[in-house]
Protein backbone atom coordinates (compact mmCIF):
# COMPACT_ATOMS: atom_id res chain seq x y z
CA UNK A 1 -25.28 -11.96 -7.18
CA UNK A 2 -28.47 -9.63 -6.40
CA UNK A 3 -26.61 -5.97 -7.05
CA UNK A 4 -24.05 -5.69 -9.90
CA UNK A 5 -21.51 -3.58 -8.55
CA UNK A 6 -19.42 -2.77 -11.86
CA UNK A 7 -20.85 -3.26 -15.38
CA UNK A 8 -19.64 -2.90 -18.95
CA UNK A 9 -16.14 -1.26 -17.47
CA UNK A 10 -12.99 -1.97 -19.54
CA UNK A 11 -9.85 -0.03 -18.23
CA UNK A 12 -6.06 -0.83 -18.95
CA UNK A 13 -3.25 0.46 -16.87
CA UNK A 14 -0.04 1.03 -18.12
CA UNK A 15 3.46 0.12 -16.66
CA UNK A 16 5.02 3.28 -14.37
CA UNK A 17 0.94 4.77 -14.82
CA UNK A 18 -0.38 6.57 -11.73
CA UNK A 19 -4.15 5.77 -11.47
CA UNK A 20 -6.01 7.32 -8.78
CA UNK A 21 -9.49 6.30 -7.85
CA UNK A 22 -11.93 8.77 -6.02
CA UNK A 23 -15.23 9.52 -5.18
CA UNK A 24 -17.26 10.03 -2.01
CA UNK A 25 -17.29 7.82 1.04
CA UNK A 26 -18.97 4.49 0.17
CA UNK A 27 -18.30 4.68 -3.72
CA UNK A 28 -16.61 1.69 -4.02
CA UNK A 29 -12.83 2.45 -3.91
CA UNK A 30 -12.05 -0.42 -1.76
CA UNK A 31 -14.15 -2.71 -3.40
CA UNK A 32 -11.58 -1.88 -6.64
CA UNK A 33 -8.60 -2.54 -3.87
CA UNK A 34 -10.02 -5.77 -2.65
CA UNK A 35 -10.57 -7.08 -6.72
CA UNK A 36 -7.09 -6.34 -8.05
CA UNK A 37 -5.75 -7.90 -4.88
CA UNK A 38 -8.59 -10.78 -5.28
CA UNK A 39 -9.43 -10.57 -1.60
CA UNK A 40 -12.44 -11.94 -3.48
CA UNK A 41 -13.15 -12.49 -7.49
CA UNK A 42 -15.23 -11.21 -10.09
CA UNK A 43 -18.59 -13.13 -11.20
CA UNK A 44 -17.79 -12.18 -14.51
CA UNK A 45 -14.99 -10.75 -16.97
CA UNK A 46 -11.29 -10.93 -16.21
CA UNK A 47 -8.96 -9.36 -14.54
CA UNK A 48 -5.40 -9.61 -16.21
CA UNK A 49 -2.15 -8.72 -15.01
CA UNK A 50 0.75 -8.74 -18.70
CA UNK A 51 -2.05 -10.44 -19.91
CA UNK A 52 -3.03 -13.42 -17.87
CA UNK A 53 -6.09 -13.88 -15.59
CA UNK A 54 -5.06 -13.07 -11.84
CA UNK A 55 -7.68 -16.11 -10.87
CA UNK A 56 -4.96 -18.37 -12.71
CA UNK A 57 -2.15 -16.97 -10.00
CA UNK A 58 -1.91 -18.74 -6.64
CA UNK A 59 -2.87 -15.54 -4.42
CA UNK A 60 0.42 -15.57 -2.90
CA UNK A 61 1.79 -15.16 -5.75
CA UNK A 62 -0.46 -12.29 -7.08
CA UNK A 63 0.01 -10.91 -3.98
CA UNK A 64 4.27 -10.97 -4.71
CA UNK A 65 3.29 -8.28 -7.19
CA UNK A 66 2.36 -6.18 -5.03
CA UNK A 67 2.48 -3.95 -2.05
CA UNK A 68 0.10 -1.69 0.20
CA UNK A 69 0.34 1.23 1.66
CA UNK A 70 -2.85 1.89 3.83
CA UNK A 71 -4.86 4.36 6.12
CA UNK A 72 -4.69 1.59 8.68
CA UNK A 73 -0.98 0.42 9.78
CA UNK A 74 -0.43 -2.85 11.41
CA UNK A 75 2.71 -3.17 12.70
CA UNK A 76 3.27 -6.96 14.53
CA UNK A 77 4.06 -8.12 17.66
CA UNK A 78 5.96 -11.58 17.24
CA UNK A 79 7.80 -13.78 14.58
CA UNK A 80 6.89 -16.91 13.04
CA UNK A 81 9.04 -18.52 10.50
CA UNK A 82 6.93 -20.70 8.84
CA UNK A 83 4.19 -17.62 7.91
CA UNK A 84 7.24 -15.68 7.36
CA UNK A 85 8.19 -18.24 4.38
CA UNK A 86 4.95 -18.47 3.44
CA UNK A 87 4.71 -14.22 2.94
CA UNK A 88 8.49 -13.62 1.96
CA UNK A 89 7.16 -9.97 0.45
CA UNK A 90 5.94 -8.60 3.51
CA UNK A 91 5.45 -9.50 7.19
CA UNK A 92 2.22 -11.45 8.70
CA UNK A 93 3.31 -13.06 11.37
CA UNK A 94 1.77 -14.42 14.54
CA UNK A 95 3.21 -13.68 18.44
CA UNK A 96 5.83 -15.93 19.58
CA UNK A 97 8.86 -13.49 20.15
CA UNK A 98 9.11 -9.81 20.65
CA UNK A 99 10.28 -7.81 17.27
CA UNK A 100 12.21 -4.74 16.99
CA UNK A 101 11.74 -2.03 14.74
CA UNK A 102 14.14 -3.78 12.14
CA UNK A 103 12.40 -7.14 11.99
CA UNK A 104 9.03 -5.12 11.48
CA UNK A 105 10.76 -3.35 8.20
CA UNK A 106 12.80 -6.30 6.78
CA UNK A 107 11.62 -9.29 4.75
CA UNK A 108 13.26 -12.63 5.58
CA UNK A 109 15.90 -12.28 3.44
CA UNK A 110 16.60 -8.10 3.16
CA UNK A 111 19.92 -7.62 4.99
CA UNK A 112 20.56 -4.97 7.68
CA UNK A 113 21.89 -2.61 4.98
CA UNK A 114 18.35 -2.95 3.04
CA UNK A 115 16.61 -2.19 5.88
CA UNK A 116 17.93 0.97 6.64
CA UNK A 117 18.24 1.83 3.10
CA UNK A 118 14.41 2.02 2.96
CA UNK A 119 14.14 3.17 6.41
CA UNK A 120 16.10 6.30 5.01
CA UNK A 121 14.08 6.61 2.29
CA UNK A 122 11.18 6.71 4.44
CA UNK A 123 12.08 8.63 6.97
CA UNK A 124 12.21 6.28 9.68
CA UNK A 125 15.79 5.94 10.34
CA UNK A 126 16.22 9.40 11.83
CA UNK A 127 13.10 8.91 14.85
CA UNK A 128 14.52 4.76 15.15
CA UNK A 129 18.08 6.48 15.75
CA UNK A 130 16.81 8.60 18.94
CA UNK A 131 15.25 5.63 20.90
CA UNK A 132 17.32 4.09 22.84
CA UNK A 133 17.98 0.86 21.34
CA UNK A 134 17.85 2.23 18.31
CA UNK A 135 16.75 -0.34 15.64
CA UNK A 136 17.09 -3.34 18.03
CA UNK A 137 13.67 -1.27 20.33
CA UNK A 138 10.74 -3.84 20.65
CA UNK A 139 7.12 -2.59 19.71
CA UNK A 140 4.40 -3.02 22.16
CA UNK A 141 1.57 -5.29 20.97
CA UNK A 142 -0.47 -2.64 20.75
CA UNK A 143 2.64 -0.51 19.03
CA UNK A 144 1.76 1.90 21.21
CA UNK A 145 5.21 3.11 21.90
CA UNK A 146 5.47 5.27 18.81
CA UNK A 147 3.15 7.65 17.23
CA UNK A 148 0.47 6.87 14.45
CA UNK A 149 2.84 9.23 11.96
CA UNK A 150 5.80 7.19 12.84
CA UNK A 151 3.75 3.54 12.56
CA UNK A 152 2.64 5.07 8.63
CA UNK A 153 6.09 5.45 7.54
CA UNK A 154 7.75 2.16 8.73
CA UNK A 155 4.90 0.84 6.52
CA UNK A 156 6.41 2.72 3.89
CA UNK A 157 9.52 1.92 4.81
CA UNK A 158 8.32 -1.77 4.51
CA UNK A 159 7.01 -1.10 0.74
CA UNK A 160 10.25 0.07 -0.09
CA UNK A 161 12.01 -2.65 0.72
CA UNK A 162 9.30 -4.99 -1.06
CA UNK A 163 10.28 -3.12 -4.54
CA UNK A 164 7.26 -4.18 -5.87
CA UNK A 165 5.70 -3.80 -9.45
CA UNK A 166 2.62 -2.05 -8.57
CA UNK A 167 1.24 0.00 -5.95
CA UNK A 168 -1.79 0.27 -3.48
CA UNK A 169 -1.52 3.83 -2.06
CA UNK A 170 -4.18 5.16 0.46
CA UNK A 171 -2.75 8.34 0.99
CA UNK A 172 -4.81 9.36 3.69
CA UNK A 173 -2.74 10.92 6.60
CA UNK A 174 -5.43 11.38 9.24
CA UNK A 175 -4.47 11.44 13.00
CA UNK A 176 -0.69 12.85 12.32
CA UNK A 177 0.35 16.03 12.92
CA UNK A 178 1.74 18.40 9.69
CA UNK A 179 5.23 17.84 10.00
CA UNK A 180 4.77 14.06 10.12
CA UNK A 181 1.99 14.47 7.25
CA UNK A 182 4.55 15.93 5.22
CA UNK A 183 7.47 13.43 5.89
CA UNK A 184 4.77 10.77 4.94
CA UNK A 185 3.36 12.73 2.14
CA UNK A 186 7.42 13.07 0.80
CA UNK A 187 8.03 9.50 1.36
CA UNK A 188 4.82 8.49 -0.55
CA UNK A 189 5.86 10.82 -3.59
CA UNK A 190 9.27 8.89 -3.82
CA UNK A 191 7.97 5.05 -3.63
CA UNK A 192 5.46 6.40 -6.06
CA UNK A 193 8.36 7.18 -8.93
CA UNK A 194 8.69 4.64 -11.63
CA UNK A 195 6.09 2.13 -10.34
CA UNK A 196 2.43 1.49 -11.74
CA UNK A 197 0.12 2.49 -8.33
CA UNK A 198 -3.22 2.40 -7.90
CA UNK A 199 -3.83 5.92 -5.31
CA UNK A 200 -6.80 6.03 -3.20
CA UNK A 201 -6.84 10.54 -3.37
CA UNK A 202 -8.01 12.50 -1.03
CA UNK A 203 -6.53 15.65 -2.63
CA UNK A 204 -6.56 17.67 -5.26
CA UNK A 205 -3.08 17.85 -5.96
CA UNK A 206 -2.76 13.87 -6.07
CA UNK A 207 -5.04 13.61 -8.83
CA UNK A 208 -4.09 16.45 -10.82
CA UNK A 209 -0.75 14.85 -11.84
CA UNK A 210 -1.95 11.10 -12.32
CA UNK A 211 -2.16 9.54 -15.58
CA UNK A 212 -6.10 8.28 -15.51
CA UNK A 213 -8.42 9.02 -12.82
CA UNK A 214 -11.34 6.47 -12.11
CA UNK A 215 -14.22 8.32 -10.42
CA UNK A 216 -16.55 6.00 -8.62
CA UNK A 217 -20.25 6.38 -7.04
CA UNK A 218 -22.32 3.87 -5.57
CA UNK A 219 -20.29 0.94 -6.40
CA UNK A 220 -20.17 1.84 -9.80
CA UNK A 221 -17.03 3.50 -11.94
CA UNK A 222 -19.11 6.55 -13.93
CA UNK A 223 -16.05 8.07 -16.07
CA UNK A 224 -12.17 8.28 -16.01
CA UNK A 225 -9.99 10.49 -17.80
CA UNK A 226 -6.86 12.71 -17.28
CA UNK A 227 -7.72 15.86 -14.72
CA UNK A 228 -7.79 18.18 -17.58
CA UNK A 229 -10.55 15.63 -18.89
CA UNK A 230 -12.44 15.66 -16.33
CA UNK A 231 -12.52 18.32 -15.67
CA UNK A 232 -13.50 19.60 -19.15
């Protein structure tokens, strides 16, 4: 209530639009994240998704509309079927039993076939194949048993199998090595196709071929446009 964080800012994304957001460290790109996801709500003016106010969704079922891809990967440790019903898009689930690298890619009711469908189009399935219990291997709790690369594309691999409507992309690939930033950077190019996403960029040749680009500073949006907008 004491700092205004966005004001007079009226933007409209299209279905199967790529939007990427940038500016520095501390502009407020997350804080865009956290509103369309309503990890908290506006003060004032609406948020709509095909029109109707995302405040008049339950936020699981907001939340059904989308999917994230983030800098951070969680993988989890242990299965719990109630929070499983209760997040049937995507896995948050508490520690009660061990799961292996196919429970952490497949919603409750994606069969095997799904699983490795997206795990393919991810590029998981090849690294899951060379373990030895292939996808049946249990993570660690701290999923310390595979690499950070290989932890960023079974949350890929997860998105894929969610199929959702729109997209939450931070395509930051710190912490891998280049082979495994380009496998990611692949996989992220082909969940992107034919969705609406919403791309936290970090490079120049991410924003260059979105649709709108929101630039941000100090909480505050201060223009979008196309690149050749911009950058005219």
């Amino acid at each position: 209530d004491d700092k205004i964080l966005m004001d007079d800012f009226s933007f409209k994304a299209m279905p199967g639009q790529k939007i990427a957001i940038v500016g520095p460290t501390g502009a407020g790109k997350t804080t865009l994240i956290n509103l369309l996801e309503r990890f908290y709500d506006i003060n004032a003016g609406a948020i709509r998704l095909d029109g109707k106010d995302t405040r008049k969704f339950t936020r699981e079922d907001l939340r059904g509309h989308f999917s994230m891809v983030l800098q951070d990967t969680w993988l989890f440790f242990g299965a719990n079927d109630q929070v499983q019903q209760a997040f049937p898009r995507d896995i948050m689930i508490s520690s009660e039993k061990p799961l292996t690298k196919l429970e952490q890619v497949a919603k409750n009711y994606a069969t095997k076939e799904d699983v490795i469908r997206a795990a393919k189009a991810a590029h998981v399935d090849a690294f899951v194949r060379q373990l030895p219990d292939g996808y049946d291997t249990v993570l660690n709790e701290e999923a310390s048993n595979i690499s950070q690369g290989q932890r960023q594309l079974i949350t890929i691999a997860r998105a894929f199998l969610a199929d959702p409507e729109i997209l939450i992309l931070d395509e930051a690939t710190s912490s891998v090595d280049t082979r495994t930033e380009v496998l990611i950077q692949q996989a992220m190019e082909r969940l992107l196709q034919a969705r609406t996403s919403f791309v936290v960029a970090h490079r120049l040749s991410t924003i260059k071929d979105a649709d709108n680009i929101i630039v941000m500073d100090h909480g505050s949006i201060v223009e979008t446009g196309d690149h050749q907008a911009l950058m005219a």
